[in-house]
C-alpha atoms as a PDB file:
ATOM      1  CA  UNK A   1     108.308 114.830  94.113  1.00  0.00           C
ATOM      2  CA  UNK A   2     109.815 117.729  96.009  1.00  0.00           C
ATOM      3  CA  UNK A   3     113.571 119.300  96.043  1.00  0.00           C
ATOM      4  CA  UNK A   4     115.197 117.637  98.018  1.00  0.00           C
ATOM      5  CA  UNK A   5     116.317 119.061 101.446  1.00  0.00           C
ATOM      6  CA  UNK A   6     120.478 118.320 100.925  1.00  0.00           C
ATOM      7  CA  UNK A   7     121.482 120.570 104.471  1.00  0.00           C
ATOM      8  CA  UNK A   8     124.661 122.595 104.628  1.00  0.00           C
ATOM      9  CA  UNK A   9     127.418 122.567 101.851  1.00  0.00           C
ATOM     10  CA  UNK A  10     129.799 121.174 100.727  1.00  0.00           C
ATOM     11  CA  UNK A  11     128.132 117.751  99.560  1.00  0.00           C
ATOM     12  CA  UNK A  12     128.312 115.742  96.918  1.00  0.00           C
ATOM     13  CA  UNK A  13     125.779 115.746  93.653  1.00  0.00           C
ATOM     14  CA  UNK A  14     125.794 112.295  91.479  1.00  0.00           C
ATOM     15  CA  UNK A  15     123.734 113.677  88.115  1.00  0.00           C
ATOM     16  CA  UNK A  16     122.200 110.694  86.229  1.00  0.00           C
ATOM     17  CA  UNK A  17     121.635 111.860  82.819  1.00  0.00           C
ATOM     18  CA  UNK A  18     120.000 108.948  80.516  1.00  0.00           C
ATOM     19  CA  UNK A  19     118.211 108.081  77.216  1.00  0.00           C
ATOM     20  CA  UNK A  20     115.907 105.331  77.756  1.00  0.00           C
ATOM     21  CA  UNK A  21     114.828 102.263  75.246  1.00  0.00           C
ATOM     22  CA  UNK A  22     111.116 102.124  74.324  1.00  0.00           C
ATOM     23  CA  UNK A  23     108.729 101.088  76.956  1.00  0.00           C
ATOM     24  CA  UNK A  24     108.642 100.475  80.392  1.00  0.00           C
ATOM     25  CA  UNK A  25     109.572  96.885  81.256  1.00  0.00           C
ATOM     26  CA  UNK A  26     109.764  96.991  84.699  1.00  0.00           C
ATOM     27  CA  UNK A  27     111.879 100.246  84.498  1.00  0.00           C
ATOM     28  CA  UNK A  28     109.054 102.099  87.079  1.00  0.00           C
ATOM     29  CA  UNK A  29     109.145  99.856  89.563  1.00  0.00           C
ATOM     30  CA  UNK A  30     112.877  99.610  90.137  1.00  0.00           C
ATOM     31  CA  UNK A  31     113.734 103.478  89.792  1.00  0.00           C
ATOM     32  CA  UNK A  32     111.139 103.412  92.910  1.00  0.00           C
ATOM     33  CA  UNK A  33     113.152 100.304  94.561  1.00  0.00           C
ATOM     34  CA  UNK A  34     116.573 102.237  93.968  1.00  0.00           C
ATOM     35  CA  UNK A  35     114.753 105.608  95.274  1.00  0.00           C
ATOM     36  CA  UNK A  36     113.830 103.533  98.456  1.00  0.00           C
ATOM     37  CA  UNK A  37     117.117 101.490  98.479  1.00  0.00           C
ATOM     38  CA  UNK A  38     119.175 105.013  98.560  1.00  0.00           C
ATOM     39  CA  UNK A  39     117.435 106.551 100.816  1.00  0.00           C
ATOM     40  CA  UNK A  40     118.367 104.202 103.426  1.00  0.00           C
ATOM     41  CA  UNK A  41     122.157 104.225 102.664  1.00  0.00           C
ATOM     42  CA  UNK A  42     124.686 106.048 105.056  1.00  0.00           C
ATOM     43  CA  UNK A  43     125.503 109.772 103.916  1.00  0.00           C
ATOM     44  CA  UNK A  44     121.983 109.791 101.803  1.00  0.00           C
ATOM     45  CA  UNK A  45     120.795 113.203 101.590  1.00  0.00           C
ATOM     46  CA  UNK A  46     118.373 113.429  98.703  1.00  0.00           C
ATOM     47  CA  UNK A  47     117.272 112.793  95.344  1.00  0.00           C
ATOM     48  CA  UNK A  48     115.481 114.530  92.273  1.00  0.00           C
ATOM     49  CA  UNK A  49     114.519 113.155  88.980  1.00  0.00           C
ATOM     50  CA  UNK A  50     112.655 114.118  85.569  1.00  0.00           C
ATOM     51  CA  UNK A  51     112.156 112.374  82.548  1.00  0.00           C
ATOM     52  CA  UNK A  52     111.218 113.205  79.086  1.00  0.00           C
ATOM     53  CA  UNK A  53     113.577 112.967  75.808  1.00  0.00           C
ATOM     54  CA  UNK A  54     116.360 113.154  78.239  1.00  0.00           C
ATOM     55  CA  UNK A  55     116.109 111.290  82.178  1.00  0.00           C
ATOM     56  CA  UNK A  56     118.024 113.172  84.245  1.00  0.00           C
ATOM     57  CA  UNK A  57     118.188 112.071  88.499  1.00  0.00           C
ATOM     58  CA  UNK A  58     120.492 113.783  90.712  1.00  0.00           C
ATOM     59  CA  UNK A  59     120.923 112.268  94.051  1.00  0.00           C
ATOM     60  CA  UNK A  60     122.738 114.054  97.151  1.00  0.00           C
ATOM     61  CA  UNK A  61     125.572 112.710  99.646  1.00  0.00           C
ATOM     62  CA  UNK A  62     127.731 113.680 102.018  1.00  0.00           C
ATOM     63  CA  UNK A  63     130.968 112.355 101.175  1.00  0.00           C
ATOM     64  CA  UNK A  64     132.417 110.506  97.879  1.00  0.00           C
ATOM     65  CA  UNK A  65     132.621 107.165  99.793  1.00  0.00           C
ATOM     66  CA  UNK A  66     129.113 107.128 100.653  1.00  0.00           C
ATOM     67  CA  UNK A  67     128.669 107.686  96.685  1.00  0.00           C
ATOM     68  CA  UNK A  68     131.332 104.503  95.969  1.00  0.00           C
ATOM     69  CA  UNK A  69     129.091 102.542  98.554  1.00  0.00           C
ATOM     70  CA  UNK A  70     126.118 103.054  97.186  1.00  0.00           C
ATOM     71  CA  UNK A  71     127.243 102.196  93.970  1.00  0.00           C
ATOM     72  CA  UNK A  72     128.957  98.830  95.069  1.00  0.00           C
ATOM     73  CA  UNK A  73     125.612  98.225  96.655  1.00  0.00           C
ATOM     74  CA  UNK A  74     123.827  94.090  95.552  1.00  0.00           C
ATOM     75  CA  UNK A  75     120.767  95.496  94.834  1.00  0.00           C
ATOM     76  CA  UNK A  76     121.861  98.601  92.977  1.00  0.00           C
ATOM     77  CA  UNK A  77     124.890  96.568  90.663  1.00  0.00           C
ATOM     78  CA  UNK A  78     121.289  94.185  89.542  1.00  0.00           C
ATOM     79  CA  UNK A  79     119.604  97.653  88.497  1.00  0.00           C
ATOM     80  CA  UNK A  80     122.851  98.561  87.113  1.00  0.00           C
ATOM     81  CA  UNK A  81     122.983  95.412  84.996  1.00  0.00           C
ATOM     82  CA  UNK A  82     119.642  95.598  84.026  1.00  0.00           C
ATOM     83  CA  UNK A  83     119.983  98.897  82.648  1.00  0.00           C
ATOM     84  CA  UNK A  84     122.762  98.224  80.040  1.00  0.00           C
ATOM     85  CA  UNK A  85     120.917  95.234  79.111  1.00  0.00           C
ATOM     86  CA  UNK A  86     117.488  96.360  78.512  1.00  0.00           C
ATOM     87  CA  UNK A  87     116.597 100.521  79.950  1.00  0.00           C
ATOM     88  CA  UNK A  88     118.820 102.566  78.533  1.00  0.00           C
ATOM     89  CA  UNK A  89     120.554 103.497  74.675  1.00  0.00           C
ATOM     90  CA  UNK A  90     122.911 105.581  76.450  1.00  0.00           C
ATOM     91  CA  UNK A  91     123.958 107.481  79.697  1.00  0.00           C
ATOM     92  CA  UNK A  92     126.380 109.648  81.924  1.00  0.00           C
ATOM     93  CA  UNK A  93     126.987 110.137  85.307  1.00  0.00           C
ATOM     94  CA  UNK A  94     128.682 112.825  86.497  1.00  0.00           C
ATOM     95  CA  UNK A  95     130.126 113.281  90.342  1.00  0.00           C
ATOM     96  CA  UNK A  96     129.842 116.988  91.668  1.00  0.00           C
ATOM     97  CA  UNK A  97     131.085 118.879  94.787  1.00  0.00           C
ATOM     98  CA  UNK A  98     128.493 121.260  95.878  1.00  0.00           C
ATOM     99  CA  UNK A  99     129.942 124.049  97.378  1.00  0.00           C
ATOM    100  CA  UNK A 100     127.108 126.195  97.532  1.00  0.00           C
ATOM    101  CA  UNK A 101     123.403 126.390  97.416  1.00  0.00           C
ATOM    102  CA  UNK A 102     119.969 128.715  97.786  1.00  0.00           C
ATOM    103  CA  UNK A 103     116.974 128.441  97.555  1.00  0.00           C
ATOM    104  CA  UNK A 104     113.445 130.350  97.344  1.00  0.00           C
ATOM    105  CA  UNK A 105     110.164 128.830  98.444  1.00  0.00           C
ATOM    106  CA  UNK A 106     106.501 130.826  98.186  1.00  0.00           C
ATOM    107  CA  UNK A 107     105.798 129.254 101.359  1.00  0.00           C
END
């Protein structure tokens, strides 16, 4: 995993913050399919995640209706589903506008 590379501001931040049920039960494999399935959406710019008492993903777009898209998206509403039913205890996402960023990198 790497920080994502989200271009010029302003764009969008959706932050993912979740406590999971016990186990995995398929939870691995389809945070990679939604990770794969975003990534080829219109208006995509990025994604980072970490997990430990508390998930937390934040993914990157360029526009609120490339976030409502992506969220009305067949194979994202299954995950979606899924999640209530068996992943998580609880969750919250929040929708940012980024209006300004920096960085530092070593290399």
């Amino acid at each position: 995993m790497s920080i994502a590379k989200t271009g010029s501001t302003p764009y969008y931040a959706v932050i993912f913050t979740s406590i999971r049920t016990p186990g995995d039960d398929g939870y691995a494999d389809m945070a990679q399919a939604m990770v794969e399935a975003a990534s080829r959406q219109p208006g995509f710019l990025g994604v980072e995640s970490a997990r430990e008492e508390v998930g937390i993903t934040v993914s990157y777009w360029d526009s609120l209706e490339s976030i409502a898209a992506w969220k009305r998206d067949a194979a994202h509403l299954i995950a979606q589903q899924t999640g209530r039913e068996k992943w998580y205890e609880s969750y919250k996402t929040r929708i940012c506008r980024v209006e300004r960023d920096y960085d530092f990198s070593r290399m």
